[in-house]
PDB file of N, CA and C in Angstrom:
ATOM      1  N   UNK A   1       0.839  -1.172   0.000  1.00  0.00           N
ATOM      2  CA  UNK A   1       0.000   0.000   0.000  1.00  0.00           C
ATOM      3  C   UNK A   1       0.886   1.238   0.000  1.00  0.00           C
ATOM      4  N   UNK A   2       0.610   2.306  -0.759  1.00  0.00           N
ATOM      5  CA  UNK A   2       1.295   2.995  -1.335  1.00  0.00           C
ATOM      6  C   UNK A   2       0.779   4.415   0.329  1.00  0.00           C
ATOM      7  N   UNK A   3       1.341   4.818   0.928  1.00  0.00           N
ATOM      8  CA  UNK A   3       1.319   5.352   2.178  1.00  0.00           C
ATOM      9  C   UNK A   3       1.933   6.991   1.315  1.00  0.00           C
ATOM     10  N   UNK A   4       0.903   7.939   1.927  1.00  0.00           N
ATOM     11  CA  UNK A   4       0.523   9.221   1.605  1.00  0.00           C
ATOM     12  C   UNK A   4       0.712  10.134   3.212  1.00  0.00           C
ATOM     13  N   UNK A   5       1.259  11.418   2.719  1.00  0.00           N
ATOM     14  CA  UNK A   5       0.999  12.459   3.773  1.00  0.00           C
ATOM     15  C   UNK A   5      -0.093  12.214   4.511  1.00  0.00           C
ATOM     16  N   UNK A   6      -1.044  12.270   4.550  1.00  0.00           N
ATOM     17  CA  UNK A   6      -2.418  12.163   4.762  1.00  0.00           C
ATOM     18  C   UNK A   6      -2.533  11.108   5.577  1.00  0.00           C
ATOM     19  N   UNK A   7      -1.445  10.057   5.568  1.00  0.00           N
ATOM     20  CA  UNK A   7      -1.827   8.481   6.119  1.00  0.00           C
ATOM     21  C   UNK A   7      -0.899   8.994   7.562  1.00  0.00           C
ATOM     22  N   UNK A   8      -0.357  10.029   7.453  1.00  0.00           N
ATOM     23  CA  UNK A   8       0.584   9.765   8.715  1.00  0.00           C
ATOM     24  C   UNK A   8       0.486  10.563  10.151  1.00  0.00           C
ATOM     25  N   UNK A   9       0.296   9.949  11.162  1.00  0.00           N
ATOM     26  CA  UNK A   9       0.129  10.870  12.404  1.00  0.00           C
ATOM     27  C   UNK A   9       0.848  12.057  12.807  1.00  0.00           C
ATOM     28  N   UNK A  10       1.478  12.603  11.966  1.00  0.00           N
ATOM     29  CA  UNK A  10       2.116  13.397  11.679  1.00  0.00           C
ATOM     30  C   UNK A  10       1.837  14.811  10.748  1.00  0.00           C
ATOM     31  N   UNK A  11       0.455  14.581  10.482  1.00  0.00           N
ATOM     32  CA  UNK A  11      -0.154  15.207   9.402  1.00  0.00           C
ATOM     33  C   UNK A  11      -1.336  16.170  10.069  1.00  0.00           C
ATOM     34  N   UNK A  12      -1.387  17.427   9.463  1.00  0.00           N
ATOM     35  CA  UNK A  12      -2.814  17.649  10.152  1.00  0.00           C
ATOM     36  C   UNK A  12      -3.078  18.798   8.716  1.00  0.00           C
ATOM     37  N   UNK A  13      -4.408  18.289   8.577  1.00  0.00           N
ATOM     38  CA  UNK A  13      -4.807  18.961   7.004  1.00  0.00           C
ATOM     39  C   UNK A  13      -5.183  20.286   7.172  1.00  0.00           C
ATOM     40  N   UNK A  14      -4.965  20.851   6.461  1.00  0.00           N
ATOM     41  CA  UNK A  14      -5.925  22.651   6.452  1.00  0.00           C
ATOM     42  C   UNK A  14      -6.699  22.629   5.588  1.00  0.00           C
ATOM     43  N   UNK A  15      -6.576  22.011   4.373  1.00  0.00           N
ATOM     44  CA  UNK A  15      -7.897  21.816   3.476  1.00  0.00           C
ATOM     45  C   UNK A  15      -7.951  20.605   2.639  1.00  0.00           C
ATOM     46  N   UNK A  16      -8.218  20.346   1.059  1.00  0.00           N
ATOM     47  CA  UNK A  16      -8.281  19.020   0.718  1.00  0.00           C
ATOM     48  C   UNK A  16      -7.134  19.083  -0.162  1.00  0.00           C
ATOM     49  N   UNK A  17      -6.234  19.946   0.083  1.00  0.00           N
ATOM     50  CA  UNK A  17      -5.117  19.730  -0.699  1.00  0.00           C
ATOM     51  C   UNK A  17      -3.512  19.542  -0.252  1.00  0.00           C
ATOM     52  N   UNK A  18      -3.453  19.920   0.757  1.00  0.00           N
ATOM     53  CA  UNK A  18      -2.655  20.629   2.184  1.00  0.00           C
ATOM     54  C   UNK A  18      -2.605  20.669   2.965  1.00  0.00           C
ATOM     55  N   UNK A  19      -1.234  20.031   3.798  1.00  0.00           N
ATOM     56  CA  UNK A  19      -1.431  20.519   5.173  1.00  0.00           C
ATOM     57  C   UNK A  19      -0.267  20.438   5.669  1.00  0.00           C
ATOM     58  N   UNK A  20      -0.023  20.171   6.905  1.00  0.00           N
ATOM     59  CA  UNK A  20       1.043  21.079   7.702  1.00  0.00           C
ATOM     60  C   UNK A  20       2.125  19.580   8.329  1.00  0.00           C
ATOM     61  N   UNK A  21       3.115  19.452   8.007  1.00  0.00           N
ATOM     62  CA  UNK A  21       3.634  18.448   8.606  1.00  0.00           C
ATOM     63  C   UNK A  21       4.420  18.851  10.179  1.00  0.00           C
ATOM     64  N   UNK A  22       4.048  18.155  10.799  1.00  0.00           N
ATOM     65  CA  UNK A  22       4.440  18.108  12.357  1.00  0.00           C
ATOM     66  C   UNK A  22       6.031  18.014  13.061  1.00  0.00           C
ATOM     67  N   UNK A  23       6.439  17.019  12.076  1.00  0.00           N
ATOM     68  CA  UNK A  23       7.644  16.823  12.124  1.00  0.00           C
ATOM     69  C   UNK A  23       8.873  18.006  11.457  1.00  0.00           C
ATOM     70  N   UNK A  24       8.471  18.265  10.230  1.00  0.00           N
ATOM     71  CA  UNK A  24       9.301  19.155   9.613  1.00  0.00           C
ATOM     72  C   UNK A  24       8.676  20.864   9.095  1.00  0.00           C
ATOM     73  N   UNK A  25       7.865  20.904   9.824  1.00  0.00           N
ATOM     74  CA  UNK A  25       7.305  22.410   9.816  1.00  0.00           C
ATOM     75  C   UNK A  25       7.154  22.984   8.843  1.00  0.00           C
ATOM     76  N   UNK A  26       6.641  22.287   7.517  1.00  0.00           N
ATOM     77  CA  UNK A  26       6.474  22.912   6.682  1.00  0.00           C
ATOM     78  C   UNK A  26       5.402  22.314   6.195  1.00  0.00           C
ATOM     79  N   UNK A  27       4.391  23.053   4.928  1.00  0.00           N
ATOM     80  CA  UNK A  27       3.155  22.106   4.093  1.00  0.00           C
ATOM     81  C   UNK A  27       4.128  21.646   3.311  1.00  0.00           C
ATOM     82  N   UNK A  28       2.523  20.507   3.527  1.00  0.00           N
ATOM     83  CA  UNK A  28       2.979  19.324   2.324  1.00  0.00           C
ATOM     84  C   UNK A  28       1.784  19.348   1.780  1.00  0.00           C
ATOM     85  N   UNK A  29       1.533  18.951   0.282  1.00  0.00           N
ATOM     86  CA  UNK A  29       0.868  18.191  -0.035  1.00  0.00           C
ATOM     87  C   UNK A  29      -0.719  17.024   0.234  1.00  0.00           C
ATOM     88  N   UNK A  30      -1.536  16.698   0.263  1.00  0.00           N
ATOM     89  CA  UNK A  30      -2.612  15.685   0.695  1.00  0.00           C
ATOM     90  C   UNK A  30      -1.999  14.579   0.838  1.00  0.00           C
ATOM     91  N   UNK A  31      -1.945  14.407  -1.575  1.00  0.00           N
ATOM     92  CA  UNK A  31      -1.831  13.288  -1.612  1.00  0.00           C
ATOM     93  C   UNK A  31      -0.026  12.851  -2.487  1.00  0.00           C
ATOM     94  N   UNK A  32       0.811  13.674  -1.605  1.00  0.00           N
ATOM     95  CA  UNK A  32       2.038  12.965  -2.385  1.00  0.00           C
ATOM     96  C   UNK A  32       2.566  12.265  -1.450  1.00  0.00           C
ATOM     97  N   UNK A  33       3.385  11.392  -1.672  1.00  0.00           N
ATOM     98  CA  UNK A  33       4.403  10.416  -1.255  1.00  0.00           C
ATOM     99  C   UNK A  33       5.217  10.495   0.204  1.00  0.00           C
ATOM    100  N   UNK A  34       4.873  10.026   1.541  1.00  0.00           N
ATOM    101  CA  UNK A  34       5.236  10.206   2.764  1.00  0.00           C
ATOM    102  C   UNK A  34       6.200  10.274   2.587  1.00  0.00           C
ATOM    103  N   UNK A  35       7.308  11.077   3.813  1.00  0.00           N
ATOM    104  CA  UNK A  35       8.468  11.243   3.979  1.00  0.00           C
ATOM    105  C   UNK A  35       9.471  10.500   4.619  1.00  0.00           C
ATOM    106  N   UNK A  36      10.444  10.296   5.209  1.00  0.00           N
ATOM    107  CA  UNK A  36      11.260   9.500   5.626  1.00  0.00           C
ATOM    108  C   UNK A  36      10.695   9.713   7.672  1.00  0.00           C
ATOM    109  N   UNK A  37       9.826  10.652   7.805  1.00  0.00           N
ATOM    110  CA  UNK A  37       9.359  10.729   8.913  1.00  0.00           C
ATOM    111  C   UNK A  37       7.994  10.182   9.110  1.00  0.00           C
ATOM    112  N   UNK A  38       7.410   9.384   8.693  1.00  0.00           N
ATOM    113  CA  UNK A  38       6.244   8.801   8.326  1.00  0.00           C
ATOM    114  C   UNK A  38       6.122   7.567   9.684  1.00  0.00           C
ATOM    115  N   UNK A  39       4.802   7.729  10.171  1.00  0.00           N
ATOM    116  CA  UNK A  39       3.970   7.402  11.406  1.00  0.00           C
ATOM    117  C   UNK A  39       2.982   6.955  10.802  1.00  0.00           C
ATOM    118  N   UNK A  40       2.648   5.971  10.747  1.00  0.00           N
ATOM    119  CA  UNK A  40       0.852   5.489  10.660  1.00  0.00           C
ATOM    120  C   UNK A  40       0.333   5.587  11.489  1.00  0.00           C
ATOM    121  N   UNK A  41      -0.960   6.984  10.833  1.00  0.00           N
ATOM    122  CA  UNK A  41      -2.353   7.156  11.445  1.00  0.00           C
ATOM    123  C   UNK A  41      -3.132   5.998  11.768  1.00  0.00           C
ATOM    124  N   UNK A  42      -3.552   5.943  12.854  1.00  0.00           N
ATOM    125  CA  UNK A  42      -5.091   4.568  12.950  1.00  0.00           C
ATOM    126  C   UNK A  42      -5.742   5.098  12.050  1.00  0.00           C
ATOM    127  N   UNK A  43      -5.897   4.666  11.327  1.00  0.00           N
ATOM    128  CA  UNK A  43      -7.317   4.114  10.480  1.00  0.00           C
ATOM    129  C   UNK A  43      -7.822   3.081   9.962  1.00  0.00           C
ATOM    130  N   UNK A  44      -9.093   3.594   9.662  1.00  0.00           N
ATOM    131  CA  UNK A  44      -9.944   1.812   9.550  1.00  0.00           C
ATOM    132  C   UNK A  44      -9.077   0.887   8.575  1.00  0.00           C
ATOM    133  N   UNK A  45      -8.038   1.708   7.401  1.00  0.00           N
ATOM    134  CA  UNK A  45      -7.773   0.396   6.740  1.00  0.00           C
ATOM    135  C   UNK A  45      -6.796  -0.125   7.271  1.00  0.00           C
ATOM    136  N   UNK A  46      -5.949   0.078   8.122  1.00  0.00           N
ATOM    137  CA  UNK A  46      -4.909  -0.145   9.212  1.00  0.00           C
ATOM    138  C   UNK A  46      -5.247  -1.064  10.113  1.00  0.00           C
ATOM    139  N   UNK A  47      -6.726  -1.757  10.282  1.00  0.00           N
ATOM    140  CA  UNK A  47      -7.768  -2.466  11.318  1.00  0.00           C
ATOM    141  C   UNK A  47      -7.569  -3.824  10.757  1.00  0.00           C
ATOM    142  N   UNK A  48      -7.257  -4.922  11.679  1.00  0.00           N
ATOM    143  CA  UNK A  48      -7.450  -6.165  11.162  1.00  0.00           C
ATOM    144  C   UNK A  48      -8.941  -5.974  11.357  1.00  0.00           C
ATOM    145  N   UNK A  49     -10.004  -5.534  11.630  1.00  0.00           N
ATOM    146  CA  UNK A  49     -11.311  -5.474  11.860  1.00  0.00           C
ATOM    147  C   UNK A  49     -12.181  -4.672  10.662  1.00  0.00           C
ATOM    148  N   UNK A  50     -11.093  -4.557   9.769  1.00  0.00           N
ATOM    149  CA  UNK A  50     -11.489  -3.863   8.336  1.00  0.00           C
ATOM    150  C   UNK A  50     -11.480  -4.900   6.979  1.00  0.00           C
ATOM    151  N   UNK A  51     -12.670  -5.202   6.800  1.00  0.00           N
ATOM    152  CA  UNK A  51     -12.832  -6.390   5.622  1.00  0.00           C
ATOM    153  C   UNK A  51     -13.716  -5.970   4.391  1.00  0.00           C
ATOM    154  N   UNK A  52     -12.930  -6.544   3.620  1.00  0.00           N
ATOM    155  CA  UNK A  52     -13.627  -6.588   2.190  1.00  0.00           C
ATOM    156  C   UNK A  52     -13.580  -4.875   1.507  1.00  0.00           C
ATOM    157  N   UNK A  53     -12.814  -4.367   1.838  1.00  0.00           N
ATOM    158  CA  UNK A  53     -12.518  -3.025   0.751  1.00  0.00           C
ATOM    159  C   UNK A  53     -13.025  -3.270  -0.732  1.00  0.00           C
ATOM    160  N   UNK A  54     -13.515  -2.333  -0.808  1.00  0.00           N
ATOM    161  CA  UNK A  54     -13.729  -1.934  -2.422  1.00  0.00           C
ATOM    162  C   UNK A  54     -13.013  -0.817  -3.477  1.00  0.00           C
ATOM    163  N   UNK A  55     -13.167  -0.796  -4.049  1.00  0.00           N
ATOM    164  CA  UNK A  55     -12.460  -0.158  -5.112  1.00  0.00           C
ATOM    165  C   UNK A  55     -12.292   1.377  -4.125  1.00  0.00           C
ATOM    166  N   UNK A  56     -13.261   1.678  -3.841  1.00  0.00           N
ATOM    167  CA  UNK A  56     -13.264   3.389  -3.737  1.00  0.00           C
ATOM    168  C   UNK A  56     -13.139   3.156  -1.847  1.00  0.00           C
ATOM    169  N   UNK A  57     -12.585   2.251  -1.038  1.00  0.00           N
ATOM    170  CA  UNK A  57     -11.852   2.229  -0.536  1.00  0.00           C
ATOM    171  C   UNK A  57     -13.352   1.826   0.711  1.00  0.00           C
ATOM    172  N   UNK A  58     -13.966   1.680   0.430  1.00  0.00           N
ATOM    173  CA  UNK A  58     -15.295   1.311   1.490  1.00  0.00           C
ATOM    174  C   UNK A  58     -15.449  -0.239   1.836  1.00  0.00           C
ATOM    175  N   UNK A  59     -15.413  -0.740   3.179  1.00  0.00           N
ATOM    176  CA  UNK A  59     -15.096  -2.260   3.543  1.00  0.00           C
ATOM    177  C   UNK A  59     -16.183  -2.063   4.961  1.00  0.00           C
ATOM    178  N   UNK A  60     -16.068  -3.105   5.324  1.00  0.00           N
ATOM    179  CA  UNK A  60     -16.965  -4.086   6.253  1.00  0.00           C
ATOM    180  C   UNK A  60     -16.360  -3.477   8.162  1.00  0.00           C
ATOM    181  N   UNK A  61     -16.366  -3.179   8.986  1.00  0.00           N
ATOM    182  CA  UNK A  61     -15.947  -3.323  10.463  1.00  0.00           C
ATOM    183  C   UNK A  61     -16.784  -4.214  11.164  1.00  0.00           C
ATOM    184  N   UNK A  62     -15.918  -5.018  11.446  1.00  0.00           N
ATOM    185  CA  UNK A  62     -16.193  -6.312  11.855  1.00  0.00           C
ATOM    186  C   UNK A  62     -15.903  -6.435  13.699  1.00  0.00           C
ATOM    187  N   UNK A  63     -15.021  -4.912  14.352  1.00  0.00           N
ATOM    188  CA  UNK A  63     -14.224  -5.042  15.445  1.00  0.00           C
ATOM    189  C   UNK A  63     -15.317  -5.008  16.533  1.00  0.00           C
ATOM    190  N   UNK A  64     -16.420  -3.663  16.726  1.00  0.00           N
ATOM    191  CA  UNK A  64     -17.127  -3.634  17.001  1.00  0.00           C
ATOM    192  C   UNK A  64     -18.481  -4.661  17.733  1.00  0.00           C
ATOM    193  N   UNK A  65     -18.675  -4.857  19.031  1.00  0.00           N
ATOM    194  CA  UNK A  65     -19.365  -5.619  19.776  1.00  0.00           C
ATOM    195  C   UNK A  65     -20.946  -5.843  19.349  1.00  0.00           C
ATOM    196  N   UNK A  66     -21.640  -4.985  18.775  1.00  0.00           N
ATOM    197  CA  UNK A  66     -22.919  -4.798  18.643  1.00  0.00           C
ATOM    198  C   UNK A  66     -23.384  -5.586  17.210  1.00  0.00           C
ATOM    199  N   UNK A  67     -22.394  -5.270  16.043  1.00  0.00           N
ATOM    200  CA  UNK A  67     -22.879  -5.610  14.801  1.00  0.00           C
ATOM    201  C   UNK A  67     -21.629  -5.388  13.995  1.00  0.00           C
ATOM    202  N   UNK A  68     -21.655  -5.782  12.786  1.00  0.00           N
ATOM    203  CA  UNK A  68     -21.023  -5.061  12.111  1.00  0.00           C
ATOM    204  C   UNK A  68     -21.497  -3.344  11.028  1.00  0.00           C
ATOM    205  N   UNK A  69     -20.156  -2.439  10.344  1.00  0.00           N
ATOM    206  CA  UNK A  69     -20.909  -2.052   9.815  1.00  0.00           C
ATOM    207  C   UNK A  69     -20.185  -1.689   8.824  1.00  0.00           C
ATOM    208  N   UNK A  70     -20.584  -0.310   7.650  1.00  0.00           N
ATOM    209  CA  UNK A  70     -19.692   0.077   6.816  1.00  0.00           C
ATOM    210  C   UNK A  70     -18.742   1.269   7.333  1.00  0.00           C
ATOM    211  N   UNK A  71     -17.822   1.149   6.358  1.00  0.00           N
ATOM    212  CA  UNK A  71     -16.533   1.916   7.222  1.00  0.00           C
ATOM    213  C   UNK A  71     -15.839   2.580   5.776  1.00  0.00           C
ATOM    214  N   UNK A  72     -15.613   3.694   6.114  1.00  0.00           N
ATOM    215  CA  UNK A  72     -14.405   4.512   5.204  1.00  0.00           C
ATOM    216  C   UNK A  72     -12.808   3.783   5.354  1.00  0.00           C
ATOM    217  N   UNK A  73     -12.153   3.411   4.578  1.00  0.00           N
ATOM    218  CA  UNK A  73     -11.046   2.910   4.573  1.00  0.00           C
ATOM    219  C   UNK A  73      -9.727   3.909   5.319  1.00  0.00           C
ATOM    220  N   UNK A  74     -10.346   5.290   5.119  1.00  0.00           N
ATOM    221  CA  UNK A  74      -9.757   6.588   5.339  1.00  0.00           C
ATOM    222  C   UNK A  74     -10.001   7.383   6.691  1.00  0.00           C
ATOM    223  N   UNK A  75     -11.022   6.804   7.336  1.00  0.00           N
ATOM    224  CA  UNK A  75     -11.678   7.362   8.402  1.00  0.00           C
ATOM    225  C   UNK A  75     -10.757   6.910   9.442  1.00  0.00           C
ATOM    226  N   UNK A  76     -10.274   8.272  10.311  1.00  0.00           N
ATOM    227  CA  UNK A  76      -9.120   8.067  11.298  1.00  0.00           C
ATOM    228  C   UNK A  76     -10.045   7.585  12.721  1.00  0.00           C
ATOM    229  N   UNK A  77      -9.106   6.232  13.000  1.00  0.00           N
ATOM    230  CA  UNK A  77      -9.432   5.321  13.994  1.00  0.00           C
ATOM    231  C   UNK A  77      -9.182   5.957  15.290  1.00  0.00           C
ATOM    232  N   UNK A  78      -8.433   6.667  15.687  1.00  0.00           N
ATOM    233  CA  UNK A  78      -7.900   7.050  16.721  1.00  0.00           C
ATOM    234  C   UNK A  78      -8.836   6.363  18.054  1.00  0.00           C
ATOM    235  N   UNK A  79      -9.896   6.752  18.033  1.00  0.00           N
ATOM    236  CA  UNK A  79     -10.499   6.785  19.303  1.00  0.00           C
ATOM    237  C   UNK A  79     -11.619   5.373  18.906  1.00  0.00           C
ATOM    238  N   UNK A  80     -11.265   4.559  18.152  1.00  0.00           N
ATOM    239  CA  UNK A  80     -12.319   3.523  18.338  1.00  0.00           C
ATOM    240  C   UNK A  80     -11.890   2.065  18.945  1.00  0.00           C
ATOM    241  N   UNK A  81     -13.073   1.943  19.896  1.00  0.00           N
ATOM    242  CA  UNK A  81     -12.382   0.935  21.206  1.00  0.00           C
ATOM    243  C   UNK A  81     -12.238  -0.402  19.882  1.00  0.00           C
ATOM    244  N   UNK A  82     -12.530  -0.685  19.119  1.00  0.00           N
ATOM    245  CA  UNK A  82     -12.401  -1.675  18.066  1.00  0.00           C
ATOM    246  C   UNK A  82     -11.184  -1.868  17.328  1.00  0.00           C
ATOM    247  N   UNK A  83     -10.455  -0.853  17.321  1.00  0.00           N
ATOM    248  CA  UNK A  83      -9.251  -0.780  16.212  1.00  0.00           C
ATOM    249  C   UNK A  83      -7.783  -1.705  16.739  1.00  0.00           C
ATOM    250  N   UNK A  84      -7.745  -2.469  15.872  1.00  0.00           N
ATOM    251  CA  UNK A  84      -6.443  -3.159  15.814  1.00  0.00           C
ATOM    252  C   UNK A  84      -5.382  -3.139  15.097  1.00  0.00           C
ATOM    253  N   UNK A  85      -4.310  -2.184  15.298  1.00  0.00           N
ATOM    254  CA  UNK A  85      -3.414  -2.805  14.324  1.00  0.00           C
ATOM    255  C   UNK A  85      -3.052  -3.467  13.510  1.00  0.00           C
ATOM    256  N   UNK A  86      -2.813  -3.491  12.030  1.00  0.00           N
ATOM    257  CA  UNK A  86      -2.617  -4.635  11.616  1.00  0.00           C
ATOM    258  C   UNK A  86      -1.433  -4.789  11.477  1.00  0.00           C
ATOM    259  N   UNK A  87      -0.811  -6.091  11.646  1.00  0.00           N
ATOM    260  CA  UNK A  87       0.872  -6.608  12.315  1.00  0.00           C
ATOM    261  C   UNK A  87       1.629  -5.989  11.081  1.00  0.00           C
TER     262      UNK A  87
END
């Protein structure tokens, strides 16, 4: 998986094109090519509890106690008691 500014905890966006890297104090980019300082963000596609992706990046959460449901591949996990690492 090809890992983007955007993918890294290190990132915090100002709009949909841009944003501000944490580490090296300067903008970057959304969607170009992480840097040699690159952190993976939790997110759902980062979830062993994330199944069956589709093209446009939409899959199954399976982590969750109640049910399953649909999930953004992109949607930052941070705070969901469900999220697992994937090894």
């Amino acid at each position: 998986m090809d890992v983007k500014h955007s993918d890294c905890f290190n990132f915090e966006n100002f709009d949909v094109v841009k944003g501000f890297c944490l580490i090296n104090n300067g903008l970057v980019p959304y969607d170009e090519a992480a840097c040699g300082s690159f952190i993976a963000k939790p997110k759902c596609k980062n979830c062993v509890n994330f199944k069956e992706p589709d093209d446009d990046l939409i899959g199954t959460c399976v982590g969750l106690s109640d049910s399953s449901y649909w999930a953004s591949g992109d949607r930052i996990a941070v705070n969901c008691e469900g999220y697992v690492r994937v090894a």
